[in-house]
C-alpha atoms as a PDB file:
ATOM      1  CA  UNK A   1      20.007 104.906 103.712  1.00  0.00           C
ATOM      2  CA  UNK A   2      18.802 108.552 104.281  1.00  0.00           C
ATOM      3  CA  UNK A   3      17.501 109.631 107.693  1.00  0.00           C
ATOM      4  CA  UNK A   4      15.314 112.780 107.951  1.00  0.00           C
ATOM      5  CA  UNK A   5      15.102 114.235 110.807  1.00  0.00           C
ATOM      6  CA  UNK A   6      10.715 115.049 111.084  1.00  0.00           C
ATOM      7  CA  UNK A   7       9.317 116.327 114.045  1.00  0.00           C
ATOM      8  CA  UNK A   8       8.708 113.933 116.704  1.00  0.00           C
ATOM      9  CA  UNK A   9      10.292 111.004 114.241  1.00  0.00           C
ATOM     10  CA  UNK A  10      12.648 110.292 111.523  1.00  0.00           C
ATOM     11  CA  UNK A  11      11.566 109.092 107.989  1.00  0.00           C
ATOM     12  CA  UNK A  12      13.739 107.132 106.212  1.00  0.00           C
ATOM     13  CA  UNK A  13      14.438 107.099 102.327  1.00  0.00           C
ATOM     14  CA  UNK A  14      17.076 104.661  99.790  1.00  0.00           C
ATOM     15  CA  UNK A  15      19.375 107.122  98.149  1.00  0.00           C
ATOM     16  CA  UNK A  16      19.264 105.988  94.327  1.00  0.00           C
ATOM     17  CA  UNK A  17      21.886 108.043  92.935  1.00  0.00           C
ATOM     18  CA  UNK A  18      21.881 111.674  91.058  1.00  0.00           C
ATOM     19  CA  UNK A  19      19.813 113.033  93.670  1.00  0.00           C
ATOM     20  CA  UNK A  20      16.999 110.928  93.653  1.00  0.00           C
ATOM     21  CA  UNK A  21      15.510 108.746  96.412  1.00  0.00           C
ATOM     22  CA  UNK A  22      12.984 105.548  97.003  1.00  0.00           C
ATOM     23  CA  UNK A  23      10.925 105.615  99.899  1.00  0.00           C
ATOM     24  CA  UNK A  24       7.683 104.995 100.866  1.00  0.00           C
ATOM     25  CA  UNK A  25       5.009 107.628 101.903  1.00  0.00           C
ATOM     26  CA  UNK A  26       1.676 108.951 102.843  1.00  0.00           C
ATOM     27  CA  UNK A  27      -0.234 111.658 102.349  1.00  0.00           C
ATOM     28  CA  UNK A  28       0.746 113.724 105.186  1.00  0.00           C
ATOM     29  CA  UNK A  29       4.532 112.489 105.603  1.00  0.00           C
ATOM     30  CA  UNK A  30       5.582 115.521 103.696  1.00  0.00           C
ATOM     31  CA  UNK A  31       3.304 118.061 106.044  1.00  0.00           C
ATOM     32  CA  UNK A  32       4.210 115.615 108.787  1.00  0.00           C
ATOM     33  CA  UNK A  33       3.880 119.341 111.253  1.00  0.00           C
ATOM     34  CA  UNK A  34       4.141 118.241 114.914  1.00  0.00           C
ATOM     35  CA  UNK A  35       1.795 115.308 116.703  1.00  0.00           C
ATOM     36  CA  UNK A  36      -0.569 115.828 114.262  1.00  0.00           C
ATOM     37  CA  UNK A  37       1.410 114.495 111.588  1.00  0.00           C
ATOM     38  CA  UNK A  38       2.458 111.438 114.169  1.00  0.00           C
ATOM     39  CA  UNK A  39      -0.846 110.529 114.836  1.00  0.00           C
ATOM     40  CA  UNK A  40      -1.750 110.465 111.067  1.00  0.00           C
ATOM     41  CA  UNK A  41       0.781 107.989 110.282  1.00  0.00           C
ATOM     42  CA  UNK A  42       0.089 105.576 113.275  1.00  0.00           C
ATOM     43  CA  UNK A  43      -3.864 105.695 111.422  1.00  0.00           C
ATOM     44  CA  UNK A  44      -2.320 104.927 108.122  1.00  0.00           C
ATOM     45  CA  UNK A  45      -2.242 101.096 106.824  1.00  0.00           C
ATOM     46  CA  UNK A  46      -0.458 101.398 103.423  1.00  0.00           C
ATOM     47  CA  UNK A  47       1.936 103.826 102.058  1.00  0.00           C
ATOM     48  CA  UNK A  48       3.044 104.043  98.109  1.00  0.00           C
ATOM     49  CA  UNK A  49       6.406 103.657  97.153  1.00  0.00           C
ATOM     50  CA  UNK A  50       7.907 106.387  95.482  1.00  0.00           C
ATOM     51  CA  UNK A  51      10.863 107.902  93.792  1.00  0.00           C
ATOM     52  CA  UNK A  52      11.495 111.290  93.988  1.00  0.00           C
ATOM     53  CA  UNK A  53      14.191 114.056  94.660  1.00  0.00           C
ATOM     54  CA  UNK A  54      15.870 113.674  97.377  1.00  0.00           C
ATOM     55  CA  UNK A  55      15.418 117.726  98.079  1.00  0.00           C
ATOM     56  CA  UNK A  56      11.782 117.481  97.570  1.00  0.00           C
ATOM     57  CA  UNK A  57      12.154 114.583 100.263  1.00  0.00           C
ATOM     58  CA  UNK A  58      13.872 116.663 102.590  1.00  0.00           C
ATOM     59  CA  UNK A  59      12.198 120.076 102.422  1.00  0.00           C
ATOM     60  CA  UNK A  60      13.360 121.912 104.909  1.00  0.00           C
ATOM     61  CA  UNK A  61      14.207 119.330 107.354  1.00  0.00           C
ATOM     62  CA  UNK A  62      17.738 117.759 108.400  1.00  0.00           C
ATOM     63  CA  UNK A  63      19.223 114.940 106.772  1.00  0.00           C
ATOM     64  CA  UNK A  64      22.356 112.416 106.680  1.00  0.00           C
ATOM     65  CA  UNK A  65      23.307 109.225 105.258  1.00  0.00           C
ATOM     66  CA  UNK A  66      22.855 106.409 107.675  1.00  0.00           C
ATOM     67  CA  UNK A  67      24.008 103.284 107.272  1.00  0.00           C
ATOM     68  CA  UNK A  68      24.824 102.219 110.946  1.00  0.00           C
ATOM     69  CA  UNK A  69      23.080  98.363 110.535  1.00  0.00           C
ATOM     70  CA  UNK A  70      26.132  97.720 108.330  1.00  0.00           C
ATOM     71  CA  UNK A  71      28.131  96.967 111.608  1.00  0.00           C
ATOM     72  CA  UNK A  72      25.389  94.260 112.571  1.00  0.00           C
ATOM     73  CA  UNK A  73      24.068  93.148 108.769  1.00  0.00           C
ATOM     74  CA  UNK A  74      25.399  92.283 105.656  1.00  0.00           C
ATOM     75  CA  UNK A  75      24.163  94.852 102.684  1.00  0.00           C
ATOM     76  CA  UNK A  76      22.777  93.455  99.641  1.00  0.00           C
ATOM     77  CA  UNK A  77      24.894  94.405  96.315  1.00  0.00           C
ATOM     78  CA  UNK A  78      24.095  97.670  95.271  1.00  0.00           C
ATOM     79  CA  UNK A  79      22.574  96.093  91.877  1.00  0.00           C
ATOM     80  CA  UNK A  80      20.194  93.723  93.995  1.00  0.00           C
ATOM     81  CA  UNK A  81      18.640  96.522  96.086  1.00  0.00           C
ATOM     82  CA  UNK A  82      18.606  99.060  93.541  1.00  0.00           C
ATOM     83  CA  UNK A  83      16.280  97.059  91.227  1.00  0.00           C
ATOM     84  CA  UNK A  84      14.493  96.040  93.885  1.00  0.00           C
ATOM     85  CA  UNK A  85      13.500  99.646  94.869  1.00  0.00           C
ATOM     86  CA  UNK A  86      12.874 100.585  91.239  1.00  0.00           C
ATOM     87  CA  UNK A  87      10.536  97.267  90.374  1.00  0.00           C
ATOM     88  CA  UNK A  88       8.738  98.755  93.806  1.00  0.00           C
ATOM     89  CA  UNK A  89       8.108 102.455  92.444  1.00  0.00           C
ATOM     90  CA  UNK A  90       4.256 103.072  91.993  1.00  0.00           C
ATOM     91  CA  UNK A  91       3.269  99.882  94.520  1.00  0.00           C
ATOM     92  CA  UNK A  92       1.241 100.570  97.257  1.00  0.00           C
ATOM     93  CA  UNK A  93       2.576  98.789 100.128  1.00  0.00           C
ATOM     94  CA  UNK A  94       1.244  97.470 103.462  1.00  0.00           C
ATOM     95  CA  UNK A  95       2.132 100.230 106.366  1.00  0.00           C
ATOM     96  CA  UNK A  96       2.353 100.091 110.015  1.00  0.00           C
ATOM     97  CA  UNK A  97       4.184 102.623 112.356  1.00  0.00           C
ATOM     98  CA  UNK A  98       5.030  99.909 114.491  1.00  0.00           C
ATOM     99  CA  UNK A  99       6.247  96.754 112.016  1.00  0.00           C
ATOM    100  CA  UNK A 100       6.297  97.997 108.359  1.00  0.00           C
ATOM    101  CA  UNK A 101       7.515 101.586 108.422  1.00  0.00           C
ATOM    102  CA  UNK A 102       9.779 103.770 105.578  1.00  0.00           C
ATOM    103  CA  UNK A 103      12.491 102.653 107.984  1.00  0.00           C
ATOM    104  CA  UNK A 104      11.928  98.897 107.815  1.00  0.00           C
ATOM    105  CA  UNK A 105      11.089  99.289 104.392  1.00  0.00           C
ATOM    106  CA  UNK A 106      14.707 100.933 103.422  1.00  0.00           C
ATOM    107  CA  UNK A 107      16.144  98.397 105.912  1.00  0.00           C
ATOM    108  CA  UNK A 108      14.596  95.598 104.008  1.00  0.00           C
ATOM    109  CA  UNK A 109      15.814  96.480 101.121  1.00  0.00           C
ATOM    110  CA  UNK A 110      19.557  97.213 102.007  1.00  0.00           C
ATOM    111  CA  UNK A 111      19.924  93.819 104.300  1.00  0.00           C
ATOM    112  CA  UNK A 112      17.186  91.944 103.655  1.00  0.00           C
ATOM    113  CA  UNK A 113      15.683  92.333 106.926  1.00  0.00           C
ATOM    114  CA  UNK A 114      13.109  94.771 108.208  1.00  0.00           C
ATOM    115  CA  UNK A 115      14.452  96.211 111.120  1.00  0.00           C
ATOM    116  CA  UNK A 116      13.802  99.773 112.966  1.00  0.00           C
ATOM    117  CA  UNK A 117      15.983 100.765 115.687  1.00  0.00           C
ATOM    118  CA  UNK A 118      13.169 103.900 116.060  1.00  0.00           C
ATOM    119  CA  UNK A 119      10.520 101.214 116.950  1.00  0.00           C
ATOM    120  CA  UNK A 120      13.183  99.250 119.085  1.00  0.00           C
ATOM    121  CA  UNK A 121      14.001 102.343 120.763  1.00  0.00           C
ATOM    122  CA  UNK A 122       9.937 103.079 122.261  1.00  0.00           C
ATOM    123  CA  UNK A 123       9.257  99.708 122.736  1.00  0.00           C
ATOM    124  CA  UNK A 124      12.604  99.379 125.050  1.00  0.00           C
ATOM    125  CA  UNK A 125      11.161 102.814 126.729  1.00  0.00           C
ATOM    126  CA  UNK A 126       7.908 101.576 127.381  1.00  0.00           C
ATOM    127  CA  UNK A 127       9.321  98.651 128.866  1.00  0.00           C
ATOM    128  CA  UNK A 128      11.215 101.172 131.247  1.00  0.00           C
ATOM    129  CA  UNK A 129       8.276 103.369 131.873  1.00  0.00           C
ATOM    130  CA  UNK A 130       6.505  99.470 132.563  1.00  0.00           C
ATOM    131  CA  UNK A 131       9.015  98.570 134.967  1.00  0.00           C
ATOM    132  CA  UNK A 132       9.285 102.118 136.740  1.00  0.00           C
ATOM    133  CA  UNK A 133       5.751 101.846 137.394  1.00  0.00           C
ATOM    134  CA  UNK A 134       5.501  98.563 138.812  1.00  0.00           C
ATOM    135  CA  UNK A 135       8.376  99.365 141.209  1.00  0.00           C
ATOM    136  CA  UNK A 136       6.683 102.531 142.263  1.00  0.00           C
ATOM    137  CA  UNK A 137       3.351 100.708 142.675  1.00  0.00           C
ATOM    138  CA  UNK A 138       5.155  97.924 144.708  1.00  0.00           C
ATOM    139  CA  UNK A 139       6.509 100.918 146.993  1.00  0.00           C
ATOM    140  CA  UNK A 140       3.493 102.584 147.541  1.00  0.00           C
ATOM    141  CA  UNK A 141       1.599  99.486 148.223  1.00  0.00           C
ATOM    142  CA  UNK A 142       4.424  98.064 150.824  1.00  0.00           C
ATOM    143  CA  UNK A 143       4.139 101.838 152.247  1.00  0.00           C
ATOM    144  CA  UNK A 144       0.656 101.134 152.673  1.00  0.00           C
ATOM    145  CA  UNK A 145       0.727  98.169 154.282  1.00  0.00           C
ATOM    146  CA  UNK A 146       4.042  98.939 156.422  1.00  0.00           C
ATOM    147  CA  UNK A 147       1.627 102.270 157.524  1.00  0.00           C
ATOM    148  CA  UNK A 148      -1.017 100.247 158.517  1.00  0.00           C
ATOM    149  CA  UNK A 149       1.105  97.913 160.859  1.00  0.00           C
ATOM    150  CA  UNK A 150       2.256 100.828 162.661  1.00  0.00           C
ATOM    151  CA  UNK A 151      -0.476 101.998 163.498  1.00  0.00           C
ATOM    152  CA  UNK A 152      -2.020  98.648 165.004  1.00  0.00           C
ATOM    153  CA  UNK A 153       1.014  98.563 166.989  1.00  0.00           C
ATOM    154  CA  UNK A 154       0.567 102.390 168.487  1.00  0.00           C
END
């Protein structure tokens, strides 16, 4: 698995060998400039598979092979996913930022299982931001009420 470093997000790709890749994109992934580019793809509901060159994939940005659900999953045999990303080349395939991205689509096809540790990773800081604010409500509102006791009692 190949993760590019975008800005604001990392798109994934399946390294296919002689410098070609599968992935799955959109119109804008390969402008994919800024916010602008993030807010595109949370609009987007379908993406087409595609195989192209690795370097064409990249542009400009940063990339390295990343593998680091082999510790936690099983890969497929190299034979199984690699005809299963060719037979997908040219399909245009359900998208969602949050549950079928290009990293649960390379996922799926290395394990078997759709899995983004990018989605994992805002949804676990959302539920901090979540928490943080209910313990900051809870303290203003016992502030509140603790002020208002003291000054009945003055």
């Amino acid at each position: 698995m190949i993760e590019i470093s975008r800005s604001g997000y990392q798109h994934w790709a399946l390294y296919e060998g002689n410098g070609m890749v599968v992935h799955i994109t959109i119109p804008s992934e390969s402008e994919g400039a800024g916010l602008s580019g993030v807010m595109y793809l949370i609009n987007k509901d379908t993406a087409l598979v595609k195989r192209e060159k690795l370097s064409t994939v990249v542009g400009s940005d940063r990339y390295r092979v990343n593998n680091s659900l082999d510790d936690k999953y099983q890969p497929c045999p190299v034979s199984v996913i690699l005809t299963e990303a060719k037979n997908m080349v040219g399909q245009v395939m359900p998208y969602s930022v949050f549950s079928e991205n290009c990293e649960h689509f390379v996922t799926n096809l290395r394990y078997g299982i759709p899995e983004s540790r990018q989605v994992s990773q805002v949804r676990d800081a959302l539920k901090d931001v979540a928490k943080g604010s209910a313990a900051i409500a809870a303290t203003a509102l016992f502030g509140l009420t603790g002020n208002n006791k003291d000054k009945r009692n003055q």
